[in-house]
PDB file of N, CA and C in Angstrom:
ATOM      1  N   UNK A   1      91.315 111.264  94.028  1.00  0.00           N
ATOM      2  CA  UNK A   1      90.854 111.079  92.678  1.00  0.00           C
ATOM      3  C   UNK A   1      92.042 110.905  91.723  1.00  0.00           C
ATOM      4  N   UNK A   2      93.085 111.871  91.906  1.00  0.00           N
ATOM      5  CA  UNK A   2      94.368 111.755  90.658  1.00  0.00           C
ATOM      6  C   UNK A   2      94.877 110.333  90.953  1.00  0.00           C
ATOM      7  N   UNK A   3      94.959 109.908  92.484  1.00  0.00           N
ATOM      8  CA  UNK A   3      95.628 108.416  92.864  1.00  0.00           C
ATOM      9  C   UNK A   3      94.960 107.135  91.847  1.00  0.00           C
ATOM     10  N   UNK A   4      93.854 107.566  91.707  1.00  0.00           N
ATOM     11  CA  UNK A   4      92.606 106.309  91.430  1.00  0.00           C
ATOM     12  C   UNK A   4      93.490 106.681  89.593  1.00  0.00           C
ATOM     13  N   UNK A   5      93.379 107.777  89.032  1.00  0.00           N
ATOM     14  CA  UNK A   5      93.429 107.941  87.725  1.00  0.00           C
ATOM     15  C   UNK A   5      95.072 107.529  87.114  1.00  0.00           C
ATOM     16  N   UNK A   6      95.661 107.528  88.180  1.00  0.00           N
ATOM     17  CA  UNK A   6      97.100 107.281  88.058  1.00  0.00           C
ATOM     18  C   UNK A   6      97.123 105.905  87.672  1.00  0.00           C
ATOM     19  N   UNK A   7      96.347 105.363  88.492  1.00  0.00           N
ATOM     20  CA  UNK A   7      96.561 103.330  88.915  1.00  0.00           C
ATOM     21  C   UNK A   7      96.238 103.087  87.019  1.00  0.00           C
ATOM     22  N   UNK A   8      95.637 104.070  86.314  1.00  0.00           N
ATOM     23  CA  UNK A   8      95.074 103.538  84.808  1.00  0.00           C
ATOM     24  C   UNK A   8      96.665 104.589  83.765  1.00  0.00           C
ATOM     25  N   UNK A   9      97.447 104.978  84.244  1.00  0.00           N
ATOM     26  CA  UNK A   9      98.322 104.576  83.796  1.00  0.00           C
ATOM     27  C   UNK A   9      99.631 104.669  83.916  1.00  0.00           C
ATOM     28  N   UNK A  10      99.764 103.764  85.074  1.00  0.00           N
ATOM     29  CA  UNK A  10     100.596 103.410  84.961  1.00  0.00           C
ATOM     30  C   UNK A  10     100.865 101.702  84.273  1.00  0.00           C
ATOM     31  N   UNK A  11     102.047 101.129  84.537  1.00  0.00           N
ATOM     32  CA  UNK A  11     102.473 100.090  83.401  1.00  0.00           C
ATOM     33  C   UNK A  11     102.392  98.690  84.176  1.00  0.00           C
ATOM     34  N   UNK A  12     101.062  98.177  83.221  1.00  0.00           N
ATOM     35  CA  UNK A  12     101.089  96.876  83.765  1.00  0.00           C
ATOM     36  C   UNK A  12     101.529  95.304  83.221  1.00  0.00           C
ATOM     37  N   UNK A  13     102.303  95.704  82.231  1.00  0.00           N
ATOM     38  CA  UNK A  13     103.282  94.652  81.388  1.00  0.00           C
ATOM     39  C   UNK A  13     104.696  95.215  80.968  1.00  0.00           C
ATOM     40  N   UNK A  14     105.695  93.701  81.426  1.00  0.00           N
ATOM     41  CA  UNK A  14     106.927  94.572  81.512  1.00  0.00           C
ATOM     42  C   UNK A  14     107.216  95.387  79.742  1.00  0.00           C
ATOM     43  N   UNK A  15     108.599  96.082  79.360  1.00  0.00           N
ATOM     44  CA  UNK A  15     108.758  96.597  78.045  1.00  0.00           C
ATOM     45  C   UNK A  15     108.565  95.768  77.242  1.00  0.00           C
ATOM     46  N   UNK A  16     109.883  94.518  77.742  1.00  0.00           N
ATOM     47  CA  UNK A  16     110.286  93.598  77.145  1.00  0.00           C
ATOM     48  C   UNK A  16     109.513  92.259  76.447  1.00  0.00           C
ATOM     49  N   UNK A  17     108.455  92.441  77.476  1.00  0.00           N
ATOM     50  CA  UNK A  17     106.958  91.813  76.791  1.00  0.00           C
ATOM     51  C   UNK A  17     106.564  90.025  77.796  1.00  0.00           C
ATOM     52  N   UNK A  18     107.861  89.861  78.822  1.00  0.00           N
ATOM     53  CA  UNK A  18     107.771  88.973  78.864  1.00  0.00           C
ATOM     54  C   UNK A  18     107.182  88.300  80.016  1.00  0.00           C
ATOM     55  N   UNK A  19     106.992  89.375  80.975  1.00  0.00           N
ATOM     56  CA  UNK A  19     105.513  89.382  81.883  1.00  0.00           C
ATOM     57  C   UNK A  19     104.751  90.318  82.020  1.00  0.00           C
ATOM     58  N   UNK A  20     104.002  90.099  82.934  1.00  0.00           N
ATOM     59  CA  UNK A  20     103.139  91.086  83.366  1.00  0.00           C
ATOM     60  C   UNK A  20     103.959  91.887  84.424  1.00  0.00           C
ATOM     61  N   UNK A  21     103.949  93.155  84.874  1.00  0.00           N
ATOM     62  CA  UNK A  21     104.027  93.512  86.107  1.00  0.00           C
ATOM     63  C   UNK A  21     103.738  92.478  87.115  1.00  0.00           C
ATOM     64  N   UNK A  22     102.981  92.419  87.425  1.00  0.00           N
ATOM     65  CA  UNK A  22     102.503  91.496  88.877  1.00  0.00           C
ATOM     66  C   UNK A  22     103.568  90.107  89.062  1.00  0.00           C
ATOM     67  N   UNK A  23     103.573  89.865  88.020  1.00  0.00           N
ATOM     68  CA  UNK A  23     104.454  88.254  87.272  1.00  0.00           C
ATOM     69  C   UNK A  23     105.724  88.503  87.804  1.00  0.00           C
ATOM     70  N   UNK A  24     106.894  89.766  87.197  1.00  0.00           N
ATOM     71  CA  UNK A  24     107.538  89.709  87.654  1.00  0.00           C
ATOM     72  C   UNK A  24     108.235  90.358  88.990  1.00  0.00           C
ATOM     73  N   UNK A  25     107.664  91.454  89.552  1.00  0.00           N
ATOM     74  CA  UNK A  25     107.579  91.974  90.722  1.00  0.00           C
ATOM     75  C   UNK A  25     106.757  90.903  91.922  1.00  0.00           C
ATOM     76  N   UNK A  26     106.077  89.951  91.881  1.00  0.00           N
ATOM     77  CA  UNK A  26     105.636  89.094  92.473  1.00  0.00           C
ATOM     78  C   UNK A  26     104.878  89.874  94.107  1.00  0.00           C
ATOM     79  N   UNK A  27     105.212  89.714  94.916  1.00  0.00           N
ATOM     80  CA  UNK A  27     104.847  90.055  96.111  1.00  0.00           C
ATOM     81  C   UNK A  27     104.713  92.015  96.083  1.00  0.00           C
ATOM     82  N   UNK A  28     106.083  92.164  95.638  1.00  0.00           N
ATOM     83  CA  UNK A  28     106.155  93.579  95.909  1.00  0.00           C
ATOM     84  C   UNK A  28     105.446  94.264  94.967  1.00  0.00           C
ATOM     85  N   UNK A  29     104.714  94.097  93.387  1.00  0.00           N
ATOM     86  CA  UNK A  29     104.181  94.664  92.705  1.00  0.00           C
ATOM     87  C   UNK A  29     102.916  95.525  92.916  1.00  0.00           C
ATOM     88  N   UNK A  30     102.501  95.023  94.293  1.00  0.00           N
ATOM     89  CA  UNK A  30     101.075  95.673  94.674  1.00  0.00           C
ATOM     90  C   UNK A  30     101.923  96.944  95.498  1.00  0.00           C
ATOM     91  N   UNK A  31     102.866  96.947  96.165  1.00  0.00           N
ATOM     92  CA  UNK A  31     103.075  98.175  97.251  1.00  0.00           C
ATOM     93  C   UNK A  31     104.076  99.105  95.933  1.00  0.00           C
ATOM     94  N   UNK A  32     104.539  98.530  94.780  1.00  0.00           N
ATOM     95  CA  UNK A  32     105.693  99.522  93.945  1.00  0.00           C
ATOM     96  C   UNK A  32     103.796 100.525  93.528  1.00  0.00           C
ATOM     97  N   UNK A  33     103.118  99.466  92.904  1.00  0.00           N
ATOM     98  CA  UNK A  33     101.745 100.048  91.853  1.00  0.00           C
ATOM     99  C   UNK A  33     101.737 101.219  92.473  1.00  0.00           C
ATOM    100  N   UNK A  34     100.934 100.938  94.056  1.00  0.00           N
ATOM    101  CA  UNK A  34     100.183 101.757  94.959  1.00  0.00           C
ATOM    102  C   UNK A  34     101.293 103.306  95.093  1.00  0.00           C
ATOM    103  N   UNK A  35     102.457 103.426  95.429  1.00  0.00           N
ATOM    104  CA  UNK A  35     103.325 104.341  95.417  1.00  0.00           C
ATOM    105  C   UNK A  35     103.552 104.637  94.087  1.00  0.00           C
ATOM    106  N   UNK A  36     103.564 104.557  93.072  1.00  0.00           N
ATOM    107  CA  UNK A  36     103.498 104.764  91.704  1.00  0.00           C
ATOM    108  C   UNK A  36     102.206 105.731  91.751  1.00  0.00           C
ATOM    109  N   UNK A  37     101.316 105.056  92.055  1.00  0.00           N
ATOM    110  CA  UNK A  37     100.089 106.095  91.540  1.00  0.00           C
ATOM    111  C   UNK A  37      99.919 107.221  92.698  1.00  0.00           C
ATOM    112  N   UNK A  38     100.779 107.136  93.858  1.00  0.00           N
ATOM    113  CA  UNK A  38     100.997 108.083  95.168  1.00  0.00           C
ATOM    114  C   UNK A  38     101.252 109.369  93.877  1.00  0.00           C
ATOM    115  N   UNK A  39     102.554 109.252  93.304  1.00  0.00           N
ATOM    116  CA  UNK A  39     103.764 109.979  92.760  1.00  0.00           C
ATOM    117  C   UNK A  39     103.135 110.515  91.811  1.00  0.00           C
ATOM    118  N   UNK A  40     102.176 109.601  90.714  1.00  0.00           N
ATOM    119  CA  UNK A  40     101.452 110.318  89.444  1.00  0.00           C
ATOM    120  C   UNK A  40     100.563 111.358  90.249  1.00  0.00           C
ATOM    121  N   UNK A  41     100.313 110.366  90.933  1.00  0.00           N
ATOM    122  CA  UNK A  41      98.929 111.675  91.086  1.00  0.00           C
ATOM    123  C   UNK A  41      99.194 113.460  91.935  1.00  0.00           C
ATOM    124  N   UNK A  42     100.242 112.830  92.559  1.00  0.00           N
ATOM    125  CA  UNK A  42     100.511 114.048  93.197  1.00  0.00           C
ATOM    126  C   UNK A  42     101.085 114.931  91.888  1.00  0.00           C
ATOM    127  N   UNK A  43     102.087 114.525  90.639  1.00  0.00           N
ATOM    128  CA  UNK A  43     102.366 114.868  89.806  1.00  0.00           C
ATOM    129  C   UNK A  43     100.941 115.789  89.270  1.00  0.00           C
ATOM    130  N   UNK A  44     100.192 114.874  88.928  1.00  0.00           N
ATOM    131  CA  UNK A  44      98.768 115.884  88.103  1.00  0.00           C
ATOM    132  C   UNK A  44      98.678 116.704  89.105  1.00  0.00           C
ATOM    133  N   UNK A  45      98.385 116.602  90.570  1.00  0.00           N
ATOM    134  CA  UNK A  45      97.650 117.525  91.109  1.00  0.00           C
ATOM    135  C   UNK A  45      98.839 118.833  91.050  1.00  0.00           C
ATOM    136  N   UNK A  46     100.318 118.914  91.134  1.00  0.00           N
ATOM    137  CA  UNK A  46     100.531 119.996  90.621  1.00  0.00           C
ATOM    138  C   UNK A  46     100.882 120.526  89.432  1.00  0.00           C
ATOM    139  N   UNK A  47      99.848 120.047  88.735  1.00  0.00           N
ATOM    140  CA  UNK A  47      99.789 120.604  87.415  1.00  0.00           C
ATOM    141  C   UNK A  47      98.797 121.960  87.797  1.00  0.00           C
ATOM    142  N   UNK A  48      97.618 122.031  88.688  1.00  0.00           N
ATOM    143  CA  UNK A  48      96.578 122.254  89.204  1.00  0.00           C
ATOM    144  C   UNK A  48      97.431 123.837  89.845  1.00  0.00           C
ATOM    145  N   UNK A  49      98.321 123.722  90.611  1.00  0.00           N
ATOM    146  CA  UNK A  49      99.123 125.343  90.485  1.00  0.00           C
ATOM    147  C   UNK A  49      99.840 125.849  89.977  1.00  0.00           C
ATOM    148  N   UNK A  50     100.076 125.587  88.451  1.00  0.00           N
ATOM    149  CA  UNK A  50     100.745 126.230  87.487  1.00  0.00           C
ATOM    150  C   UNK A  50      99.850 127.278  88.071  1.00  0.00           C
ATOM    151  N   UNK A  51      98.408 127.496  87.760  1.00  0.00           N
ATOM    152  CA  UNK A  51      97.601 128.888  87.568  1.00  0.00           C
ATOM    153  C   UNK A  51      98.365 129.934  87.905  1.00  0.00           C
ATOM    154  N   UNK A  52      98.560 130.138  89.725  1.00  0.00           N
ATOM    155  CA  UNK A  52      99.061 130.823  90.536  1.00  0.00           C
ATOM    156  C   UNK A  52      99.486 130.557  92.154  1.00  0.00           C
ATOM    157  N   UNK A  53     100.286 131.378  92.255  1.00  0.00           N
ATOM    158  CA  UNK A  53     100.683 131.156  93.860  1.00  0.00           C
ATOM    159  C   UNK A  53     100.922 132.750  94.664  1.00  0.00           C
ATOM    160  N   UNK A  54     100.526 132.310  96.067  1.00  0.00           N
ATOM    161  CA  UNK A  54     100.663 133.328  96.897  1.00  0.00           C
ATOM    162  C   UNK A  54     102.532 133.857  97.368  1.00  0.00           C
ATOM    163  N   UNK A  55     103.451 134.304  97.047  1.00  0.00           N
ATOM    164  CA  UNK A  55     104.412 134.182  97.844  1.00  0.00           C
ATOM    165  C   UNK A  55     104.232 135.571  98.857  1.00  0.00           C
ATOM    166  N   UNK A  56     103.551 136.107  98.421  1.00  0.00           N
ATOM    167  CA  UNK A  56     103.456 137.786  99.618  1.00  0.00           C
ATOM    168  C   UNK A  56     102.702 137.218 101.113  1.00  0.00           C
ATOM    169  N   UNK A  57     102.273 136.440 101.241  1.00  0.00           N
ATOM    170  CA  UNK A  57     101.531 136.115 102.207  1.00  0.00           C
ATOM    171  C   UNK A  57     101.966 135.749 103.651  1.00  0.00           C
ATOM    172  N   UNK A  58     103.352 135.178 103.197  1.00  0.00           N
ATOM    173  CA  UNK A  58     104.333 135.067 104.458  1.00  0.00           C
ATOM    174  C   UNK A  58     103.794 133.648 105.247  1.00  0.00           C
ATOM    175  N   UNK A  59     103.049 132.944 104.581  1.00  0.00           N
ATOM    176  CA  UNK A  59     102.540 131.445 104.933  1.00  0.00           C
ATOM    177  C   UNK A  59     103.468 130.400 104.107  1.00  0.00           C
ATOM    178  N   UNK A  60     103.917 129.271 105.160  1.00  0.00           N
ATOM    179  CA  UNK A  60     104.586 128.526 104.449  1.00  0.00           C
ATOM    180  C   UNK A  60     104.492 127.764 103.517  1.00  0.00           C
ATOM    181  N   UNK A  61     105.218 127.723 102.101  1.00  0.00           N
ATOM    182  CA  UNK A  61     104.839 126.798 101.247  1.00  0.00           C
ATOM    183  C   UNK A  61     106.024 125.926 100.926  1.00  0.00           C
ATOM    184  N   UNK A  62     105.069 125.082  99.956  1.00  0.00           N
ATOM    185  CA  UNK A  62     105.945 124.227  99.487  1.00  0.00           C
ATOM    186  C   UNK A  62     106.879 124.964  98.003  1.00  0.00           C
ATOM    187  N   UNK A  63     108.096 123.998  97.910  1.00  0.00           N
ATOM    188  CA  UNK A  63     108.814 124.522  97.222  1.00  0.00           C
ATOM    189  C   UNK A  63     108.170 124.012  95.758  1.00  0.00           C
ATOM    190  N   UNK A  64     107.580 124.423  94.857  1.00  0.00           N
ATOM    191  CA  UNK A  64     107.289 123.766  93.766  1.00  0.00           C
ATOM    192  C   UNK A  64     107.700 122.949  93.099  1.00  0.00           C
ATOM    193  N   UNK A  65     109.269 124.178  92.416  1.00  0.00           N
ATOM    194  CA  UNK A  65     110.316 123.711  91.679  1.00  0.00           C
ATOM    195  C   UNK A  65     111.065 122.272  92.457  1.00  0.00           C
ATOM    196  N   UNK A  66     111.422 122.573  93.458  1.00  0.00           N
ATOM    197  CA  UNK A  66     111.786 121.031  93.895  1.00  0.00           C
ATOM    198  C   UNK A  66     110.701 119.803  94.001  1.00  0.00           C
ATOM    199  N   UNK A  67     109.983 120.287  94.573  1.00  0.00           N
ATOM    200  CA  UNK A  67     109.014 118.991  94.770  1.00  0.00           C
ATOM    201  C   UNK A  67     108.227 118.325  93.609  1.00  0.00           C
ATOM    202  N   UNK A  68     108.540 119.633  92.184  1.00  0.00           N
ATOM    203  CA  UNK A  68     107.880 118.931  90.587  1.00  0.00           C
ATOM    204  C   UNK A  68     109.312 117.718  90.080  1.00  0.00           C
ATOM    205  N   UNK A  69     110.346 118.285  90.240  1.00  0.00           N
ATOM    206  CA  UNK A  69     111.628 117.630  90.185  1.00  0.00           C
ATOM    207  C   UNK A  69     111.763 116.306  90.572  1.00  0.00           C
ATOM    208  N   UNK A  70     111.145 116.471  91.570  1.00  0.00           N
ATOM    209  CA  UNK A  70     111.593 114.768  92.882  1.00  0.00           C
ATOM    210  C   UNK A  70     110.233 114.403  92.295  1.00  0.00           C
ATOM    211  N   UNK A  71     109.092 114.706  92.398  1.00  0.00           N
ATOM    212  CA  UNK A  71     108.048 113.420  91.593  1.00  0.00           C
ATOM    213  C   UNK A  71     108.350 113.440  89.850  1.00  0.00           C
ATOM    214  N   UNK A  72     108.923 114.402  89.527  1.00  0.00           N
ATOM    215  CA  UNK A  72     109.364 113.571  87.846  1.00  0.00           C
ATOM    216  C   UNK A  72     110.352 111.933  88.094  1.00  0.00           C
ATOM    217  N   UNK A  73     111.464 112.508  89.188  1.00  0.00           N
ATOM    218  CA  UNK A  73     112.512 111.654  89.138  1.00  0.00           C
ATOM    219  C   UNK A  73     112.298 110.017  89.855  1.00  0.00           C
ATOM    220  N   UNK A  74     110.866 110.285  90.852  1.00  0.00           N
ATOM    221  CA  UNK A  74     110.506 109.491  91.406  1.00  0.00           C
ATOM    222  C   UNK A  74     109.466 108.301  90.946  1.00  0.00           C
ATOM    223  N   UNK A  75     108.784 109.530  89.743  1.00  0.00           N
ATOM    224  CA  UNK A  75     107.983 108.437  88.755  1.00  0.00           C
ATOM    225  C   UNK A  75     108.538 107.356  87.644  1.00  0.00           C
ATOM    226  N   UNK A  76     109.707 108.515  87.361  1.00  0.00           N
ATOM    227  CA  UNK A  76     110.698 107.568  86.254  1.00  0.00           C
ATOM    228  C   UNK A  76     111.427 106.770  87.203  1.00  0.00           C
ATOM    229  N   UNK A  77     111.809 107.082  88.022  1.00  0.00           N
ATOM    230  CA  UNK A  77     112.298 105.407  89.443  1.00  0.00           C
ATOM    231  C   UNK A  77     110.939 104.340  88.672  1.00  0.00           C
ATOM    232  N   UNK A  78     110.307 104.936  89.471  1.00  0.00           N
ATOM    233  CA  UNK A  78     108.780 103.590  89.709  1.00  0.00           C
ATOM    234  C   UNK A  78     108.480 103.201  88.398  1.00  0.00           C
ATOM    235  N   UNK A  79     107.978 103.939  87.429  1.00  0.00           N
ATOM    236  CA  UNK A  79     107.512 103.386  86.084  1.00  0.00           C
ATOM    237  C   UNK A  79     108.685 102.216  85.723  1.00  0.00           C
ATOM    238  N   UNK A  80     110.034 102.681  85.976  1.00  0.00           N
ATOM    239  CA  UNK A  80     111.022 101.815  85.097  1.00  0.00           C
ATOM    240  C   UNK A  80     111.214 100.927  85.841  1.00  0.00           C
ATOM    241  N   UNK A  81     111.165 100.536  87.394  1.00  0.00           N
ATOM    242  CA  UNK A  81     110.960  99.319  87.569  1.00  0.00           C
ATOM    243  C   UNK A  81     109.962  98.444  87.384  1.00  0.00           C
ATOM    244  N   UNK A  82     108.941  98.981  86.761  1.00  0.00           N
ATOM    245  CA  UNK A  82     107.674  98.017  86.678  1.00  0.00           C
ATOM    246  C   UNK A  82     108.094  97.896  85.533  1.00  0.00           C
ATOM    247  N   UNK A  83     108.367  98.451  84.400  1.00  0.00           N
ATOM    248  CA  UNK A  83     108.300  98.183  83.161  1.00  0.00           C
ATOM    249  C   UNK A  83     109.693  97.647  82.722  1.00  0.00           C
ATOM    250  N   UNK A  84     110.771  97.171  83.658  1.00  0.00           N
ATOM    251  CA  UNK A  84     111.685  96.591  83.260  1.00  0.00           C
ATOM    252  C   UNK A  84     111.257  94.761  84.477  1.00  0.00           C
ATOM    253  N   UNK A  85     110.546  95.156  85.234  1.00  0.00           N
ATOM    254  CA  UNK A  85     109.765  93.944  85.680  1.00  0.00           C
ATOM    255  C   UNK A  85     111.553  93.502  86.638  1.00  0.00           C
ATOM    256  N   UNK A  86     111.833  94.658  87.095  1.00  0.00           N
ATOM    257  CA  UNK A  86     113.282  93.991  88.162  1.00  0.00           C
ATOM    258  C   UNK A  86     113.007  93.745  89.386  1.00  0.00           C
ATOM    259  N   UNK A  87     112.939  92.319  89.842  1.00  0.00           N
ATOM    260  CA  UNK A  87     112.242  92.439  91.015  1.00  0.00           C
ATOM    261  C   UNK A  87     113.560  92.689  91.760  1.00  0.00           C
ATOM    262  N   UNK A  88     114.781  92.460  91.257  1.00  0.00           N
ATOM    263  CA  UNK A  88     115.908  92.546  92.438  1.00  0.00           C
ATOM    264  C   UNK A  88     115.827  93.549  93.175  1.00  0.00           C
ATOM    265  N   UNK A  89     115.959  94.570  92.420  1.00  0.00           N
ATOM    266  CA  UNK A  89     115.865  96.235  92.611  1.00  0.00           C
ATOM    267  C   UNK A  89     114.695  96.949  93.807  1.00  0.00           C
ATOM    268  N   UNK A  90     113.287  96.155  93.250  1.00  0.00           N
ATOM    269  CA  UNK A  90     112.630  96.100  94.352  1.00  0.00           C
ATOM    270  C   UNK A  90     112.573  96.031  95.694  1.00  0.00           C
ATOM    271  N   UNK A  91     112.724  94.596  95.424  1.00  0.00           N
ATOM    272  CA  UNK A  91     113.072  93.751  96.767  1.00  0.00           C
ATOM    273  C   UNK A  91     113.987  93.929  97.395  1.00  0.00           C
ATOM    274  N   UNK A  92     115.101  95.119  96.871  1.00  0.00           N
ATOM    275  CA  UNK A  92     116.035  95.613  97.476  1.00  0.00           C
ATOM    276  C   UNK A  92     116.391  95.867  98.839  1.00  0.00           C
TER     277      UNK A  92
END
């Protein structure tokens, strides 16, 4: 569900105004979108354990603090290549 809500916003015209996403990412704009809205959404969904967490339980978890870190840093990757419309970078 957060994946589906992500795809509405993320950026589908570059800053600069002078394409669309799709326009200038060409081929690769459908697989950057789709991993874009991977990253948002996993982003919202841990918004969802701010509430609370178990650490007494002695079951393995994930690290929060890192893994909120790497999808901030990973969304601002993705958003700014769509919205600077670089396909070089992409296509990298």
């Amino acid at each position: 569900m957060f994946h589906e809500v992500a795809h509405g916003l993320s950026i589908k015209n570059t800053i600069d105004g002078r394409d669309t996403v799709q326009e200038a990412l060409k081929e690769h704009a459908s697989a950057l979108e789709e991993g874009t809205a991977d990253v948002l959404g996993l982003y919202m969904v841990t918004q969802l354990h701010k509430f609370e967490r178990n650490t007494e339980s002695g079951i393995y978890q994930v690290n929060y603090d890192q893994i909120q870190q790497a999808m901030n840093n990973l969304s601002k990757d993705t958003l700014t290549l769509q919205g600077d419309g670089d396909y070089e970078s992409v296509a990298g």
